[in-house]
PDB file of N, CA and C in Angstrom:
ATOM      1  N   UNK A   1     108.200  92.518  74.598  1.00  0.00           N
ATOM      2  CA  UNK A   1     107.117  91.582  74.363  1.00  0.00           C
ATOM      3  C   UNK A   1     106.085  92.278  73.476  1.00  0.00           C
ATOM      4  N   UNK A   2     105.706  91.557  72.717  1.00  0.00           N
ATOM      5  CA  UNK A   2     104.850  92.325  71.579  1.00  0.00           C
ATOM      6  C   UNK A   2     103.338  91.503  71.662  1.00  0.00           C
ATOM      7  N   UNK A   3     102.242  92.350  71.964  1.00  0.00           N
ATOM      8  CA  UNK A   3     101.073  91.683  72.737  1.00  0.00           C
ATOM      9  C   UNK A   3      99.643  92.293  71.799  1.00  0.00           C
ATOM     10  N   UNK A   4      99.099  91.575  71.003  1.00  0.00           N
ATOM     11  CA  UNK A   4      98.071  92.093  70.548  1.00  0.00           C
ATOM     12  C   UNK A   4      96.914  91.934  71.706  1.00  0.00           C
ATOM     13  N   UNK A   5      95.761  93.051  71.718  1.00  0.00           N
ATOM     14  CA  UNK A   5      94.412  93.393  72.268  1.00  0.00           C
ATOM     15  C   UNK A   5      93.450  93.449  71.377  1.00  0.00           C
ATOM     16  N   UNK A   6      92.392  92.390  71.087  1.00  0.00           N
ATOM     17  CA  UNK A   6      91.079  92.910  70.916  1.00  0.00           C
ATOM     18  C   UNK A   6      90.384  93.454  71.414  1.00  0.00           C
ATOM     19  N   UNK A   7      89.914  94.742  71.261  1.00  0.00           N
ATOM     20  CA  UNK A   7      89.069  96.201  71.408  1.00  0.00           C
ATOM     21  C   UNK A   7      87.832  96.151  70.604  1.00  0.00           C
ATOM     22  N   UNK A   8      86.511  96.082  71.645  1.00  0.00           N
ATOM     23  CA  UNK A   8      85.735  96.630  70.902  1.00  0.00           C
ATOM     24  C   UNK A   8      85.876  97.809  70.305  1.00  0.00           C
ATOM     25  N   UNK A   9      84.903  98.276  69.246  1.00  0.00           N
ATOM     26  CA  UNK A   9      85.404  99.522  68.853  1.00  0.00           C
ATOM     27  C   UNK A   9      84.917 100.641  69.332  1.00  0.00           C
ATOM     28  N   UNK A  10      83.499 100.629  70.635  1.00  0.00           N
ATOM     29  CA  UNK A  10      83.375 101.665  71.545  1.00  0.00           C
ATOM     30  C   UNK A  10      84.634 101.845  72.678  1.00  0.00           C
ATOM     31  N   UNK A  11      85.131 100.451  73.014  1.00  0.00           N
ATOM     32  CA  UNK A  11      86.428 100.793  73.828  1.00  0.00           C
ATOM     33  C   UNK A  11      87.602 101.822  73.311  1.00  0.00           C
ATOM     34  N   UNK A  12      87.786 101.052  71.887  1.00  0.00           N
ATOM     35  CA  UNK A  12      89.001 101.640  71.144  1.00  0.00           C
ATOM     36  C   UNK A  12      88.668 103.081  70.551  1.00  0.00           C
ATOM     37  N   UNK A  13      87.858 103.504  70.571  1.00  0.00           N
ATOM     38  CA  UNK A  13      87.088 105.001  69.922  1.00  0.00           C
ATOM     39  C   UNK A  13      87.339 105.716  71.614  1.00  0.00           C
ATOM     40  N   UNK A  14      86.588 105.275  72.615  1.00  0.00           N
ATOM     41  CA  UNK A  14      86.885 106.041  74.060  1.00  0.00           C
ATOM     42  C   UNK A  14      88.412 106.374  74.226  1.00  0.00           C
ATOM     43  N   UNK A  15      89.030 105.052  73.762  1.00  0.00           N
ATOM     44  CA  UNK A  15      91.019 105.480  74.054  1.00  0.00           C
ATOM     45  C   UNK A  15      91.364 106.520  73.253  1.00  0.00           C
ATOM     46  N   UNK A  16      91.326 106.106  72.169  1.00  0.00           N
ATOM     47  CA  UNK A  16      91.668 107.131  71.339  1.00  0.00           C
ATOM     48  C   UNK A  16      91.206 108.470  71.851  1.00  0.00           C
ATOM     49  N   UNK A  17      90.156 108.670  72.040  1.00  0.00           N
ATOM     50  CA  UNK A  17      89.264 110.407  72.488  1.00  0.00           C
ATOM     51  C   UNK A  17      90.216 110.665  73.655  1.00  0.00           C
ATOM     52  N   UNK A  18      90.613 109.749  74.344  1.00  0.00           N
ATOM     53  CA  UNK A  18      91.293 110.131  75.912  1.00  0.00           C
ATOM     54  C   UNK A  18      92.628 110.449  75.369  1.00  0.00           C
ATOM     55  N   UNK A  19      93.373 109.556  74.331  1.00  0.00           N
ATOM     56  CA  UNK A  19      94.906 109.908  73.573  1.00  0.00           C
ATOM     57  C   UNK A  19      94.946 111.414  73.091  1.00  0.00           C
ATOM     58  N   UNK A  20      93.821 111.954  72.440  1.00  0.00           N
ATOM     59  CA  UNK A  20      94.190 113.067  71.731  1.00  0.00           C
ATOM     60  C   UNK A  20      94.048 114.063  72.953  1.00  0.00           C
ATOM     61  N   UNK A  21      93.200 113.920  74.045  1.00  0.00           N
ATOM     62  CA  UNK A  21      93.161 115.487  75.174  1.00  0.00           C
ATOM     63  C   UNK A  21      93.930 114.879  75.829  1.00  0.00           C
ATOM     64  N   UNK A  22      95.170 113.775  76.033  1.00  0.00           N
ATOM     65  CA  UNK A  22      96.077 113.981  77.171  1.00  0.00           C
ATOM     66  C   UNK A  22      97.224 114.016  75.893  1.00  0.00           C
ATOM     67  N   UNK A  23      97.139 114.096  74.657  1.00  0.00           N
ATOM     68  CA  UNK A  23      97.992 113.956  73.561  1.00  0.00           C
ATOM     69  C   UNK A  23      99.064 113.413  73.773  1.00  0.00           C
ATOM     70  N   UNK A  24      99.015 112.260  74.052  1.00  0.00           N
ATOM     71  CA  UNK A  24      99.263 110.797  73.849  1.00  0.00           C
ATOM     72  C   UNK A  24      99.051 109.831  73.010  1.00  0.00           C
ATOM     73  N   UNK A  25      99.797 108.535  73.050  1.00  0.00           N
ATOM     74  CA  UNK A  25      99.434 107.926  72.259  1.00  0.00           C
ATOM     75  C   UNK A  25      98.484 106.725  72.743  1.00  0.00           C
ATOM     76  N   UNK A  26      97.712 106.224  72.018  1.00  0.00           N
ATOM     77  CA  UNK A  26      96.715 105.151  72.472  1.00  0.00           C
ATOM     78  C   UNK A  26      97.234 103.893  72.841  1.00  0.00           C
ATOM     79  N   UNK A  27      98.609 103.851  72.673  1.00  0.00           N
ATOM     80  CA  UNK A  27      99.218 102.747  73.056  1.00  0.00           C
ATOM     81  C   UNK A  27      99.621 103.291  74.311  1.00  0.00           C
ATOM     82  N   UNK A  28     100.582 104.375  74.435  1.00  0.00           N
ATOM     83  CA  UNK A  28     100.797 105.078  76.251  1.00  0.00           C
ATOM     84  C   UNK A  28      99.710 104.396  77.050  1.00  0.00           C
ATOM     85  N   UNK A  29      98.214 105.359  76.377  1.00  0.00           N
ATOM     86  CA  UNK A  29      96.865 105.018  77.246  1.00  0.00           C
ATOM     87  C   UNK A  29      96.718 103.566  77.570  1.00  0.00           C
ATOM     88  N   UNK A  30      96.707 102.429  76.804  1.00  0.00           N
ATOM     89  CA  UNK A  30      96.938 101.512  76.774  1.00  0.00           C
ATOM     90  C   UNK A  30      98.042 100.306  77.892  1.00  0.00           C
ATOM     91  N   UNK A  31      99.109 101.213  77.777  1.00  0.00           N
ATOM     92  CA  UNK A  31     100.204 100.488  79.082  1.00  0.00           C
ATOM     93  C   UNK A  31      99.908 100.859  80.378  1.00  0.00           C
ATOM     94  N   UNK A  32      99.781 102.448  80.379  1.00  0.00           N
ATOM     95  CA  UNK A  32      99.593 103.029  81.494  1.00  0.00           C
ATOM     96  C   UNK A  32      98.295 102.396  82.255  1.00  0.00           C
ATOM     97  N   UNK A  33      97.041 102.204  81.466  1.00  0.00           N
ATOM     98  CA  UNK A  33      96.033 101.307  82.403  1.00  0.00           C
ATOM     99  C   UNK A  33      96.576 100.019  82.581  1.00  0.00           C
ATOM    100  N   UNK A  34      97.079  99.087  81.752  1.00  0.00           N
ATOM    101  CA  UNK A  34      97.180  97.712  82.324  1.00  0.00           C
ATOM    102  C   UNK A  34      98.700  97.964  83.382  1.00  0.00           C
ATOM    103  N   UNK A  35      99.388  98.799  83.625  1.00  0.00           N
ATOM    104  CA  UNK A  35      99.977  99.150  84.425  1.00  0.00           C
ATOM    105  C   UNK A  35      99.752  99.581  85.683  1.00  0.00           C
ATOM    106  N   UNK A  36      98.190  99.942  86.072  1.00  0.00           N
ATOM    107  CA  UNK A  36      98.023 100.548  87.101  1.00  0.00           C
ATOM    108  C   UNK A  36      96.721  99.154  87.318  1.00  0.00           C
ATOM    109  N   UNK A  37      96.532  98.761  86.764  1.00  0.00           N
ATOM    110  CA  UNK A  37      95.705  97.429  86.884  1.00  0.00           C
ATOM    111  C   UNK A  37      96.732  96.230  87.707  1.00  0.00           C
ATOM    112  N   UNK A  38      97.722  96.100  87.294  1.00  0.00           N
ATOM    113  CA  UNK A  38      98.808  95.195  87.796  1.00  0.00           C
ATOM    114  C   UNK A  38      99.283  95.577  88.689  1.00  0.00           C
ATOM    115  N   UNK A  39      99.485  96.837  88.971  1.00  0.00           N
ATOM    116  CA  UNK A  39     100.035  97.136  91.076  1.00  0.00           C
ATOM    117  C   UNK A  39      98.669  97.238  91.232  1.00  0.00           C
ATOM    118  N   UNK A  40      97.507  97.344  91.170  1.00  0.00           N
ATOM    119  CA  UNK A  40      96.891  97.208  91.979  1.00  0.00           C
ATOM    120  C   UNK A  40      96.124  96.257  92.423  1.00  0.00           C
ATOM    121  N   UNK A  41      96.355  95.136  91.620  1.00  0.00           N
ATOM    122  CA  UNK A  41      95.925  93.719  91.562  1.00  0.00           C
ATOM    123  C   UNK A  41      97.341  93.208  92.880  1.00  0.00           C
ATOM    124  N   UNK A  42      98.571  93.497  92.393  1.00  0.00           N
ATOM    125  CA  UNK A  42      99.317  93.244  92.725  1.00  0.00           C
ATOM    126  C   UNK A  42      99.415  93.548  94.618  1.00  0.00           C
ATOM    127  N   UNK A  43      99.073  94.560  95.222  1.00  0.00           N
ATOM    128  CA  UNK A  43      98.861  95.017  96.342  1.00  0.00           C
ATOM    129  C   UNK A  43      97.396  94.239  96.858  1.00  0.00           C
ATOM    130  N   UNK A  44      96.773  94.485  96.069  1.00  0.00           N
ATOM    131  CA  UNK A  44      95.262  93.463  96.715  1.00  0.00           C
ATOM    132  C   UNK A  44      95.896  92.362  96.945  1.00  0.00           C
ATOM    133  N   UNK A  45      96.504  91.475  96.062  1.00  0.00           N
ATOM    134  CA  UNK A  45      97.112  90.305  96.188  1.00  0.00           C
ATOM    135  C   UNK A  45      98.089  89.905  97.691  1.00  0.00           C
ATOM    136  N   UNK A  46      98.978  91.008  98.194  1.00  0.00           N
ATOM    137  CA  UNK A  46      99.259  90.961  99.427  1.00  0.00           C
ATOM    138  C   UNK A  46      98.634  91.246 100.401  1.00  0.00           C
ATOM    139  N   UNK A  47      97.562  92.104 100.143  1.00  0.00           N
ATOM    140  CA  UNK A  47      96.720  92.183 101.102  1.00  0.00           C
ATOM    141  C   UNK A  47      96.377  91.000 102.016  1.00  0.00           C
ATOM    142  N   UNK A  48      95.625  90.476 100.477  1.00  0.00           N
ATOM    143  CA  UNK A  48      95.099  89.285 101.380  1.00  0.00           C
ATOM    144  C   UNK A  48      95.948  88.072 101.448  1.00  0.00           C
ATOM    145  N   UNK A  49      97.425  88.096 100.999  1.00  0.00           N
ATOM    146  CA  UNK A  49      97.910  87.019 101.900  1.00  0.00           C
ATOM    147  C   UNK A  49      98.451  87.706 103.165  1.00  0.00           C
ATOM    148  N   UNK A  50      98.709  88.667 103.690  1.00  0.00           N
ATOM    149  CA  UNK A  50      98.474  89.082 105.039  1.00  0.00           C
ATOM    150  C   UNK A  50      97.433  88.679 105.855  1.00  0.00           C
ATOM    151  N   UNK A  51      96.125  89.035 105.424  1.00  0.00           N
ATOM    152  CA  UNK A  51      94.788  88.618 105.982  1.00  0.00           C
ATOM    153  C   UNK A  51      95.007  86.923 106.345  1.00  0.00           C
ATOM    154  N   UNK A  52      95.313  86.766 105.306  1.00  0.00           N
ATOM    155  CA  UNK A  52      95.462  84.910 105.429  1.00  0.00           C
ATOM    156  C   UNK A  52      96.379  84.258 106.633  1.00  0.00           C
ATOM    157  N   UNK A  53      97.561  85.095 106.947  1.00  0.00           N
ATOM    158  CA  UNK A  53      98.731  84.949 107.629  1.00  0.00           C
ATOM    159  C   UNK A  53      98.309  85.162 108.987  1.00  0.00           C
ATOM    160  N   UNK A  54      97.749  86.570 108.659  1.00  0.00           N
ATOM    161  CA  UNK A  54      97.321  86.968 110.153  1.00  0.00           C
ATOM    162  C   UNK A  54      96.341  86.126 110.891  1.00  0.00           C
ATOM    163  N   UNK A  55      94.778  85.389 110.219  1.00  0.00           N
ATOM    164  CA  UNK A  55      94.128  84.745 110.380  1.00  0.00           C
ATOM    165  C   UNK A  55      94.599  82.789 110.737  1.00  0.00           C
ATOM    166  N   UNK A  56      95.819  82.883 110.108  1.00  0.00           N
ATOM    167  CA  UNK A  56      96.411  81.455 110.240  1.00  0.00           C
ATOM    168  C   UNK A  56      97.417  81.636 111.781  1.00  0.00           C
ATOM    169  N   UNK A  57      97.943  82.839 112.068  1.00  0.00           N
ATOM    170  CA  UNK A  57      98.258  82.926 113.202  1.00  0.00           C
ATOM    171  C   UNK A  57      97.428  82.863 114.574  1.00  0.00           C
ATOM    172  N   UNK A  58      96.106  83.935 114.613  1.00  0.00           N
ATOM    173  CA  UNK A  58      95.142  83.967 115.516  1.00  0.00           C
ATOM    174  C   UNK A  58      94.721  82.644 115.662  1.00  0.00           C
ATOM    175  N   UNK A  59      94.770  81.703 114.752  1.00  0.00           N
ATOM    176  CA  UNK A  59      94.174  80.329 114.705  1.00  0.00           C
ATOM    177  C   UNK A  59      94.859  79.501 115.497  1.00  0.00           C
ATOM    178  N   UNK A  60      96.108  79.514 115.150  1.00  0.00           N
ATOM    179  CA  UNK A  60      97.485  79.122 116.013  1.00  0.00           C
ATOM    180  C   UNK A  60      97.658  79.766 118.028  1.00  0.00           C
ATOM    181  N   UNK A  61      97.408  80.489 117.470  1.00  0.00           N
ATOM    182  CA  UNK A  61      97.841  81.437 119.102  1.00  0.00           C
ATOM    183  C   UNK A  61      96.996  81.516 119.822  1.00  0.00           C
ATOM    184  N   UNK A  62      95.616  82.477 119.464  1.00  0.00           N
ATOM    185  CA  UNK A  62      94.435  82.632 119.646  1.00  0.00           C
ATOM    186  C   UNK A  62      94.944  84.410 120.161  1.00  0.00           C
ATOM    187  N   UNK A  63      95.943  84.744 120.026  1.00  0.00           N
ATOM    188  CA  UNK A  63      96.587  86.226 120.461  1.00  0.00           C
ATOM    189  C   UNK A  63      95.409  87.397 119.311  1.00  0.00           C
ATOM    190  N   UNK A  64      94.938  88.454 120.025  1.00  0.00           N
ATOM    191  CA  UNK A  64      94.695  89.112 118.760  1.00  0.00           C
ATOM    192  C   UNK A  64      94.414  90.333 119.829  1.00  0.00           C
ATOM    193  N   UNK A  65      93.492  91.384 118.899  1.00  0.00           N
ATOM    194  CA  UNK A  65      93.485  92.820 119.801  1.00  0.00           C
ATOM    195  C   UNK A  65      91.892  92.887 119.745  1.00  0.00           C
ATOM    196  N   UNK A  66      90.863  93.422 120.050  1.00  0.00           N
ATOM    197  CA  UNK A  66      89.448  93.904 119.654  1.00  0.00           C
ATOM    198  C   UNK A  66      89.177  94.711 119.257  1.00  0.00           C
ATOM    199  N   UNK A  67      87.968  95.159 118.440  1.00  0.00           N
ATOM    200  CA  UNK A  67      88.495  96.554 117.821  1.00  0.00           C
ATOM    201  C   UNK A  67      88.187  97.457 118.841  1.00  0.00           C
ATOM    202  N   UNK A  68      87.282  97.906 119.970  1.00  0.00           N
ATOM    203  CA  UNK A  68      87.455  98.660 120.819  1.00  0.00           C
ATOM    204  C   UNK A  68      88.740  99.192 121.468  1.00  0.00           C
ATOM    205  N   UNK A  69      89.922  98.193 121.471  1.00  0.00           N
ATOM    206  CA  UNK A  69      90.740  98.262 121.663  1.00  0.00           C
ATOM    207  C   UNK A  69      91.686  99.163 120.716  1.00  0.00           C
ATOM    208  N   UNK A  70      91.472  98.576 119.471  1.00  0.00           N
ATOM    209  CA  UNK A  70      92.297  99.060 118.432  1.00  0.00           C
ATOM    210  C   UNK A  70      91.661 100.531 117.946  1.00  0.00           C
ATOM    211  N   UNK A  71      90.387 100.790 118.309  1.00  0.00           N
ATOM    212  CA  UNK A  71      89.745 101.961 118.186  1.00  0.00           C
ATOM    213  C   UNK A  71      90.198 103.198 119.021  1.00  0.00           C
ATOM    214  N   UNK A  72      90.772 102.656 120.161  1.00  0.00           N
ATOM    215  CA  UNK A  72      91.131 103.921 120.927  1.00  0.00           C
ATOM    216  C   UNK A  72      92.159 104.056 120.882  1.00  0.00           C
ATOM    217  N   UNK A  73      93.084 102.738 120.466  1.00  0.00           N
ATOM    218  CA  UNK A  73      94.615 103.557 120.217  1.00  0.00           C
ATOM    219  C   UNK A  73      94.957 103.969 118.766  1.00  0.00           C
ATOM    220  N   UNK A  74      93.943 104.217 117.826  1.00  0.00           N
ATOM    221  CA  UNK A  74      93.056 104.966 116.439  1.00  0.00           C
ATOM    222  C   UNK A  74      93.368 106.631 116.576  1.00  0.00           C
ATOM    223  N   UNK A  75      92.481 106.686 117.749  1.00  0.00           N
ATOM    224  CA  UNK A  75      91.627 107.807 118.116  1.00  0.00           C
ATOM    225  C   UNK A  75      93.177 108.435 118.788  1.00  0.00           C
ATOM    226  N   UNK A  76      93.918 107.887 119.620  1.00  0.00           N
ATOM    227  CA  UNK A  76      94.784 109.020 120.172  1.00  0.00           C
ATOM    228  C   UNK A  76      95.805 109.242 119.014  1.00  0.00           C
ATOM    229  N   UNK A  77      96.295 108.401 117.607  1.00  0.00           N
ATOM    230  CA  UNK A  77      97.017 109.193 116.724  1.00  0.00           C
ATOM    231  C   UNK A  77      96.537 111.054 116.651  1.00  0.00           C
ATOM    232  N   UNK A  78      97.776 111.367 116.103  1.00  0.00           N
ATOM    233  CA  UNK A  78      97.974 112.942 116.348  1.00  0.00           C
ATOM    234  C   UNK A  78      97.662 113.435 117.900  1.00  0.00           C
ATOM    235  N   UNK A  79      97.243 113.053 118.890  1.00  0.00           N
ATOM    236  CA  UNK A  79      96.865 113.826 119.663  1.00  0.00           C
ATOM    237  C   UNK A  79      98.299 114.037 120.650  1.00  0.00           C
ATOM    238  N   UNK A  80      98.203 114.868 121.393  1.00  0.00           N
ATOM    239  CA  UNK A  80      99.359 114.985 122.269  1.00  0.00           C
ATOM    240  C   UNK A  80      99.435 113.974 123.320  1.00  0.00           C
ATOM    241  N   UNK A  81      97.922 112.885 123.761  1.00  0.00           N
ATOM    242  CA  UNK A  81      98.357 111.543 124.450  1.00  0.00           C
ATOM    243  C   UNK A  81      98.450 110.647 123.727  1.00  0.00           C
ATOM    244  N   UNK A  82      98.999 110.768 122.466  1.00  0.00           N
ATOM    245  CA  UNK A  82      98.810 109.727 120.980  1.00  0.00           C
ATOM    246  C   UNK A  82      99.545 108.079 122.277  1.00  0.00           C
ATOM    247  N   UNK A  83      98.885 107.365 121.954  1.00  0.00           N
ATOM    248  CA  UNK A  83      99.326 106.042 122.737  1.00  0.00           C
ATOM    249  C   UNK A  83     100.161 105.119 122.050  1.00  0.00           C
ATOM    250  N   UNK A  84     100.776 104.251 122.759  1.00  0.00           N
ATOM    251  CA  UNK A  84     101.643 102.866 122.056  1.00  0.00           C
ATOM    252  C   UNK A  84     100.717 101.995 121.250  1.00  0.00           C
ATOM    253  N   UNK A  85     101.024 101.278 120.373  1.00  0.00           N
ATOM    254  CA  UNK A  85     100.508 100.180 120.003  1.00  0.00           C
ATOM    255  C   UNK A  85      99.649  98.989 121.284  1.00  0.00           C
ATOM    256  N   UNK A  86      98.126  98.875 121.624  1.00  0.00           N
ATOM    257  CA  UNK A  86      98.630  97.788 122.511  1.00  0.00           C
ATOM    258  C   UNK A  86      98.945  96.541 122.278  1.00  0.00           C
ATOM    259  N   UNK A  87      99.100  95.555 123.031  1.00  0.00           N
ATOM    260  CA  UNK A  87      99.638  94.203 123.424  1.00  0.00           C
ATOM    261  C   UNK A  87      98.740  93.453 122.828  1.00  0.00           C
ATOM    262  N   UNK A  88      98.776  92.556 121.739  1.00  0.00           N
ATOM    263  CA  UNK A  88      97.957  91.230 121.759  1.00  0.00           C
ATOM    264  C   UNK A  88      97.707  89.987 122.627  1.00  0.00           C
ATOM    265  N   UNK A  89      96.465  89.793 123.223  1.00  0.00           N
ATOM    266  CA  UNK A  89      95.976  88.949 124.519  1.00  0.00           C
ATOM    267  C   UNK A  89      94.986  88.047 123.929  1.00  0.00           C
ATOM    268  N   UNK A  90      95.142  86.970 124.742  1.00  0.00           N
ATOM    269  CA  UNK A  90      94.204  85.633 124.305  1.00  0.00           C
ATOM    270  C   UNK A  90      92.606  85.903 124.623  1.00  0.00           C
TER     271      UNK A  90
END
């Protein structure tokens, strides 16, 4: 796919300065950000349809945990009484 960008020319002067000390090309610089822009758009994006899912379930069920709850079984990861997951209750 062949994709033109209009660049201001303080943008396109900053790429370039970043192309020559990772001596690269300004097009690399170029993919590699809208590349790391897109998984990470991409992961936000599931995020919150999880959030959505999870929230459309609690709505449904009314099942969920508190965070006091979820705080102490937090707190025992790594420890030698590291605990189970608990139980979701109405």
């Amino acid at each position: 796919m062949i994709t033109s960008i209009k660049l201001d020319d303080n943008l396109a002067s900053r790429i370039r300065r970043l192309a020559e000390l990772r001596r690269r090309s300004a097009h690399w610089i170029m993919r590699e950000a809208i590349r790391d822009y897109v998984v990470r758009e991409e992961a936000r994006e599931s995020f919150r349809q999880e959030a959505l899912a999870s929230w459309s379930a609690f709505q449904d069920t009314g099942r969920h945990l508190t965070g006091e709850e979820v705080q102490a079984w937090l707190t025992s990861w790594g420890s030698d009484a590291e605990a189970e997951p608990p139980e979701c209750h109405e």
